[in-house]
Protein backbone atom coordinates (compact mmCIF):
# COMPACT_ATOMS: atom_id res chain seq x y z
CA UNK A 1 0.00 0.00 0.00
CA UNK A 2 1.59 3.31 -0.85
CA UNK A 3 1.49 6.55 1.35
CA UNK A 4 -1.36 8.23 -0.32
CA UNK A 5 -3.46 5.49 0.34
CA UNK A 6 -2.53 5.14 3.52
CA UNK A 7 -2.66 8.91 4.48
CA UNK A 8 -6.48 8.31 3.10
CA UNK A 9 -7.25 5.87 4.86
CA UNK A 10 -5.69 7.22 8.42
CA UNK A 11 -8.11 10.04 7.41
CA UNK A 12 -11.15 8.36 7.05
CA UNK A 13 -10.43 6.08 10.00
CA UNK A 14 -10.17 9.60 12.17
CA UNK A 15 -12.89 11.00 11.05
CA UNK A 16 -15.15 7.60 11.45
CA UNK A 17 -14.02 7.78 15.22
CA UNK A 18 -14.36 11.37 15.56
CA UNK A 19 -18.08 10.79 13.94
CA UNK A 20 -18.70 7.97 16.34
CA UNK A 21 -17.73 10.30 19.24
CA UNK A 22 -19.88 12.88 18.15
CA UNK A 23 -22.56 10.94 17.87
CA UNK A 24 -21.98 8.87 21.12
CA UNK A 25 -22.16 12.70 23.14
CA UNK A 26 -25.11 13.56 20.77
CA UNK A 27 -26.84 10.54 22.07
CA UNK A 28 -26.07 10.93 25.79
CA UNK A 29 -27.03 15.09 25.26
CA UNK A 30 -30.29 14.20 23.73
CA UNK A 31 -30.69 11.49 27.16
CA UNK A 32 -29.72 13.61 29.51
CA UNK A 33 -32.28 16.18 28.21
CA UNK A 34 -35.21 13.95 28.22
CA UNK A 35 -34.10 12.87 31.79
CA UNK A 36 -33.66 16.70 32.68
CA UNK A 37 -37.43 17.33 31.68
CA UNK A 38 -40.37 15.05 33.03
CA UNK A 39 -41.97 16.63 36.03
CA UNK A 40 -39.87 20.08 35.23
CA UNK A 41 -41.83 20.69 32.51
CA UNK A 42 -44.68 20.42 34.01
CA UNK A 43 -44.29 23.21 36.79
CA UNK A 44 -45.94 26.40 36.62
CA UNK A 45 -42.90 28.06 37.59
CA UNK A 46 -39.13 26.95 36.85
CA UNK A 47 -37.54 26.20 40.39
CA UNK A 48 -40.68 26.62 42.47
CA UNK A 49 -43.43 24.27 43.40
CA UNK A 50 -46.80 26.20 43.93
CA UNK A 51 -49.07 24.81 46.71
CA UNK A 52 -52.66 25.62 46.69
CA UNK A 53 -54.13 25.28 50.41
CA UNK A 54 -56.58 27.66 52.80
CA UNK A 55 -54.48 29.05 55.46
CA UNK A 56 -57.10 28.63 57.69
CA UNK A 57 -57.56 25.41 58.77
CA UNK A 58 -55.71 24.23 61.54
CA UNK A 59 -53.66 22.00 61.92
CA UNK A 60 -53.41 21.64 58.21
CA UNK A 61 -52.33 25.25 57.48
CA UNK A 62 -52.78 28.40 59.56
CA UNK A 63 -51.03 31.52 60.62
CA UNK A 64 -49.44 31.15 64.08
CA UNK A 65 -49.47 34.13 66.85
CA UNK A 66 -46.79 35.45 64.32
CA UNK A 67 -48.94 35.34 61.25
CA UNK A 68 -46.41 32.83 59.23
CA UNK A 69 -48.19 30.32 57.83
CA UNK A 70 -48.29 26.78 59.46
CA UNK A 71 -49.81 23.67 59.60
CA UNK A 72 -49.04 19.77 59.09
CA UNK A 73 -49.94 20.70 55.29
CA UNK A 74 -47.80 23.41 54.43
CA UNK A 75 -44.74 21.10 56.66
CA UNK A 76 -45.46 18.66 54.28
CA UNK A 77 -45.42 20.76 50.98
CA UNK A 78 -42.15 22.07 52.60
CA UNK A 79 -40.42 18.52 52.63
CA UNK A 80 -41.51 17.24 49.20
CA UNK A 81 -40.56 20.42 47.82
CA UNK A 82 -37.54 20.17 49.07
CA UNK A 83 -36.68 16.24 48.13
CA UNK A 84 -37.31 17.82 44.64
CA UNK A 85 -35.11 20.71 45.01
CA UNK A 86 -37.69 23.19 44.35
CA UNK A 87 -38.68 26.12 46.00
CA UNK A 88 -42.59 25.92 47.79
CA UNK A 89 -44.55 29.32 46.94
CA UNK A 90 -48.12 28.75 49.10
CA UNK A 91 -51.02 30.67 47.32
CA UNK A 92 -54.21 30.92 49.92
CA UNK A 93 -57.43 30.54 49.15
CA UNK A 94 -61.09 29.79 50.44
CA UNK A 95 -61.49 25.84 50.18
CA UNK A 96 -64.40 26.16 47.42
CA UNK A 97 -61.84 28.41 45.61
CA UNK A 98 -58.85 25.44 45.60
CA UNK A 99 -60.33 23.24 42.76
CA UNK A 100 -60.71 26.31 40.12
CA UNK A 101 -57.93 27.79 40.93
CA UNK A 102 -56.31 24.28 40.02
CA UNK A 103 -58.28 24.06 37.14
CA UNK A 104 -57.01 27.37 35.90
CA UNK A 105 -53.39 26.59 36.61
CA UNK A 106 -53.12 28.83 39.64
CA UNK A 107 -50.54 26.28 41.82
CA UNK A 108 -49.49 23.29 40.50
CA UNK A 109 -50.49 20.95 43.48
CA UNK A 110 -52.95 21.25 46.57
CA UNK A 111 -52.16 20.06 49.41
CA UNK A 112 -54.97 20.50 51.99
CA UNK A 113 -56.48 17.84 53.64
CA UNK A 114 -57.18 17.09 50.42
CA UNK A 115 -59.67 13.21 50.13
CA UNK A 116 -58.76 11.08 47.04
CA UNK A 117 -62.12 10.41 46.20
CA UNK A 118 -63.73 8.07 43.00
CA UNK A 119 -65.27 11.70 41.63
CA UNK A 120 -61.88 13.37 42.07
CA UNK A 121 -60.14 10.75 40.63
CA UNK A 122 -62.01 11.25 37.13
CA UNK A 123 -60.72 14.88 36.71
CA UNK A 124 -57.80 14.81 38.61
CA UNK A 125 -54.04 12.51 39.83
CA UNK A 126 -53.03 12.60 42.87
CA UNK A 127 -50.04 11.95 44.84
CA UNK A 128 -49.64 9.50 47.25
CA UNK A 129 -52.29 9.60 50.02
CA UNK A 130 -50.28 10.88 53.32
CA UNK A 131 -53.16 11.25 56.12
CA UNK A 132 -55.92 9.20 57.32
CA UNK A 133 -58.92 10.79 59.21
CA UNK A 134 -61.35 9.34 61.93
CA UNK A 135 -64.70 11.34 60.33
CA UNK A 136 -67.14 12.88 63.15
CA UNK A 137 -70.43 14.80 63.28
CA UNK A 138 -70.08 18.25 65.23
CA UNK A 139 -73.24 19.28 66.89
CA UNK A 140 -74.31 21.06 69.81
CA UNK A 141 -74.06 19.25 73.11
CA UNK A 142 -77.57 19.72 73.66
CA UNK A 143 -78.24 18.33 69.95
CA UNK A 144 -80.74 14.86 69.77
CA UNK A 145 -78.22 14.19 66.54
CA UNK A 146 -76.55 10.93 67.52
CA UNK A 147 -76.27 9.03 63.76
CA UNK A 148 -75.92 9.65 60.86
CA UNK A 149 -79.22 9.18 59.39
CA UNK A 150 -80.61 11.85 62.24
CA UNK A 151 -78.79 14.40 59.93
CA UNK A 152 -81.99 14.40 57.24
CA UNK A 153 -83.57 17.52 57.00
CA UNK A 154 -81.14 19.08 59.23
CA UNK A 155 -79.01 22.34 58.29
CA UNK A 156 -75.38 20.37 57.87
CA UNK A 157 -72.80 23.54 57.64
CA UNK A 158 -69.98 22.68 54.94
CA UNK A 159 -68.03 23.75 52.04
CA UNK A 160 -70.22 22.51 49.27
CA UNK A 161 -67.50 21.39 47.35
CA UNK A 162 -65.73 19.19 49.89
CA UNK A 163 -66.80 15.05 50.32
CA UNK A 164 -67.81 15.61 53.95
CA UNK A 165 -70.50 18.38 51.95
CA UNK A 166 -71.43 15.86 49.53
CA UNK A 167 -71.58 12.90 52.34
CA UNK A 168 -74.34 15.38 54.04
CA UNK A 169 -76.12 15.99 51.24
CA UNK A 170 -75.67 12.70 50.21
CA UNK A 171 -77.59 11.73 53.91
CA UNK A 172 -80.59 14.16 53.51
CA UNK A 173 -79.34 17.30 54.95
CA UNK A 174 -79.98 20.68 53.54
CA UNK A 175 -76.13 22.31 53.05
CA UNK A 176 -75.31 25.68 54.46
CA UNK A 177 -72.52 27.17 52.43
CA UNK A 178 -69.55 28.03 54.54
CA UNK A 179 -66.09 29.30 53.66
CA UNK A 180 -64.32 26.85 56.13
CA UNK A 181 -63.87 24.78 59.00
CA UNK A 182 -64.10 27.68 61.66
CA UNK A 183 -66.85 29.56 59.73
CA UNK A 184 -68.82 26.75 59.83
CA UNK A 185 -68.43 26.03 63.66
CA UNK A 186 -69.75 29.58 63.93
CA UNK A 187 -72.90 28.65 62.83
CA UNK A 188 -73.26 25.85 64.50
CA UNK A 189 -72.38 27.39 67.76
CA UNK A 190 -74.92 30.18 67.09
CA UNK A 191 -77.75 28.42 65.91
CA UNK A 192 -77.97 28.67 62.35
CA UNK A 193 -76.72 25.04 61.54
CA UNK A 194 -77.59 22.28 63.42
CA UNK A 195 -74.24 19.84 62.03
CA UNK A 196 -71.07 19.65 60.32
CA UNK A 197 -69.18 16.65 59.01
CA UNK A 198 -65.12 16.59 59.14
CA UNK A 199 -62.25 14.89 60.20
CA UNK A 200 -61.54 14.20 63.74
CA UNK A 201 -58.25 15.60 63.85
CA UNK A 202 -59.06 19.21 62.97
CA UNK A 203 -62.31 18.92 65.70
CA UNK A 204 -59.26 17.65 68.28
CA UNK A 205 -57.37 20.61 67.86
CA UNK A 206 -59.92 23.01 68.02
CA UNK A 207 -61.91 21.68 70.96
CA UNK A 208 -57.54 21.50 72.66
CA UNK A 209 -57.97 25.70 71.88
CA UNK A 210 -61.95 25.76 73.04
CA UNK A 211 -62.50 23.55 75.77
CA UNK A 212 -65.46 25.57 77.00
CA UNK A 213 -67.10 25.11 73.32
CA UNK A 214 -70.67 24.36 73.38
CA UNK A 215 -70.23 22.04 70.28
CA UNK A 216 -69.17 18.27 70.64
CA UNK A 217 -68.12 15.80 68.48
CA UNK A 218 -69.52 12.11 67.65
CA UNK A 219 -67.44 9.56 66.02
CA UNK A 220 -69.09 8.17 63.14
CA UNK A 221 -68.27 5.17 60.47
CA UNK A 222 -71.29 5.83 58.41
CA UNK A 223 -68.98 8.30 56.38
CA UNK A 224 -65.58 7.14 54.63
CA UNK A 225 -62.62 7.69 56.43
CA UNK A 226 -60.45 9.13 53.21
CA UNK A 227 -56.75 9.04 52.88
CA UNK A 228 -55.81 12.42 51.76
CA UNK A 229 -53.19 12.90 49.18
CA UNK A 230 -52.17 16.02 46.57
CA UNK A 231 -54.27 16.77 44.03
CA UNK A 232 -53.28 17.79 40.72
CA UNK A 233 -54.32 18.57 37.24
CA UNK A 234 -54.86 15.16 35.15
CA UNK A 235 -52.44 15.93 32.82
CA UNK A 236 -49.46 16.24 35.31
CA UNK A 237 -48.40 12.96 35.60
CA UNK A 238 -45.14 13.45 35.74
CA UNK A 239 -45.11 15.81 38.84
CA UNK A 240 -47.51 13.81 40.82
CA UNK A 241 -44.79 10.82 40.13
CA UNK A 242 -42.25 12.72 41.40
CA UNK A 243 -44.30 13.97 44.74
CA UNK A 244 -45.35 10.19 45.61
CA UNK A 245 -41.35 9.24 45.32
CA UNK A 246 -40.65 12.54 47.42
CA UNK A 247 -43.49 11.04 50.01
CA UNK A 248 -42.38 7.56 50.24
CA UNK A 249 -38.90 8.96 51.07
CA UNK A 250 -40.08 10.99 53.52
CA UNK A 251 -42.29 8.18 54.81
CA UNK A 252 -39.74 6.04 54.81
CA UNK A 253 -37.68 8.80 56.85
CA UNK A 254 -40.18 9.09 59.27
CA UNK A 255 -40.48 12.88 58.53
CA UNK A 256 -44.23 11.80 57.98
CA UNK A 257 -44.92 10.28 61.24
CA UNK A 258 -43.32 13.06 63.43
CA UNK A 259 -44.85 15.72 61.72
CA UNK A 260 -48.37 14.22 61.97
CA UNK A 261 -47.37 13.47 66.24
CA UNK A 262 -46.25 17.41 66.03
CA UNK A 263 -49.98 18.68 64.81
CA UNK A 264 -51.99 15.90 65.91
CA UNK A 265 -50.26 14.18 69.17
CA UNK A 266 -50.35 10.96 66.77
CA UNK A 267 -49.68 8.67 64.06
CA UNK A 268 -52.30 9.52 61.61
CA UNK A 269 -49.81 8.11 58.43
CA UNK A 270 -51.08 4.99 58.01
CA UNK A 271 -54.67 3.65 56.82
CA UNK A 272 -57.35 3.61 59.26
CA UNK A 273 -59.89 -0.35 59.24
CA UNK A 274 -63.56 1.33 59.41
């Protein structure tokens, strides 16, 4: 072989491995890009997860004597946010308010006692659930309420869009629009509503701050005890991936368990038998 075709050939064998190197980082450019995107695509904001909750409904989220806003909710949002290296931006709202304003891309996630429900589950994904509540009827201590099915034809106060609202309705009652959880014990107290259906764990606290209440609660089975998890727009799949890895590591942590012992004064992580 003489030197010219050798000189070719050394040229084209160069420039074969130089191709082949090109395309090898190409290929792992193009990789690393579809690995970089997923769930980040999906945010509302670059670098910041937005949490949709009320801010005033304790223990889930409420301002403390210093007005920051607490709660085993926004705790929560905190931790998964940060397992995802994002930053958590909390927008408030009332809880009627929390499904449009996730329908019309508002936050990206609520977190906010929120139950996983058949009906939610049609228009919505969800995380993984992350709380279990005990579900009680709050009455009057001089109500004759004492089941369920003594709620028909009473005045049940509730957020209308909420399943305790629709569990009420569901059981004959006539639904007095509130706002929230406190609003709602208002009217009870006063006499304008005769009931309210909710989770045992928000009636604990309150009744911890109230202890000369006239309200009381009764434990009740006849309503679903839901697991609540984060809700999120249907099409963000990716994200609500990414939050149920962020919870199970957390879970696995035990970050879960001591910060539902913190706001409740127990274990409320794992799936209640009704």
């Amino acid at each position: 072989m003489n030197k010219w075709m050798k000189g070719a050939l050394g040229v084209v064998a160069a420039g074969a491995i130089i191709g082949v190197g090109i395309s090898l980082f190409n290929h792992q450019t193009d990789g690393e890009k579809t690995k970089g995107s997923g769930y980040v695509k999906e945010l509302k904001t670059p670098g910041k997860l937005t949490i949709g909750l009320e801010g005033n409904y304790a223990p889930f989220s409420y301002k403390n004597k210093q007005g920051k806003l607490v709660g085993y909710d926004v705790d929560v949002a905190k931790a998964v946010a940060k397992e995802l290296k994002l930053k958590p931006v909390f927008v408030e709202t009332k809880f009627d308010s929390l499904v449009a304003g996730l329908d019309a891309n508002k936050y990206d996630v609520v977190f906010n006692d929120m139950g996983e429900t058949p009906e939610r589950r049609e228009h919505y994904t969800f995380g993984s659930q992350y709380l279990y509540s005990q579900s009680v009827m709050i009455v009057r201590k001089d109500s004759t309420i004492k089941t369920i099915k003594d709620i028909n034809g009473k005045r049940a106060a509730q957020t209308t869009s909420s399943n305790y609202g629709k569990a009420a309705q569901k059981a004959g009652a006539k639904i007095v629009g509130t706002p929230g959880f406190a609003e709602g014990l208002d009217l009870i107290s006063a006499g304008k509503a005769d009931v309210m259906l909710n989770a045992d764990d928000a009636w604990s606290i309150f009744v911890k701050k109230h202890p000369k209440t006239n309200l009381k609660a009764i434990p009740t089975k006849d309503v679903d005890a839901t697991g609540a998890a984060p809700m999120l727009n249907k099409q963000d799949k990716a994200l609500a991936k990414a939050i149920s890895k962020a919870e199970q590591k957390l879970a696995e942590q035990g970050t879960l368990r001591k910060l539902s012992e913190q706001y409740f004064g127990k274990d409320l992580t794992t799936k209640l038998e009704n």
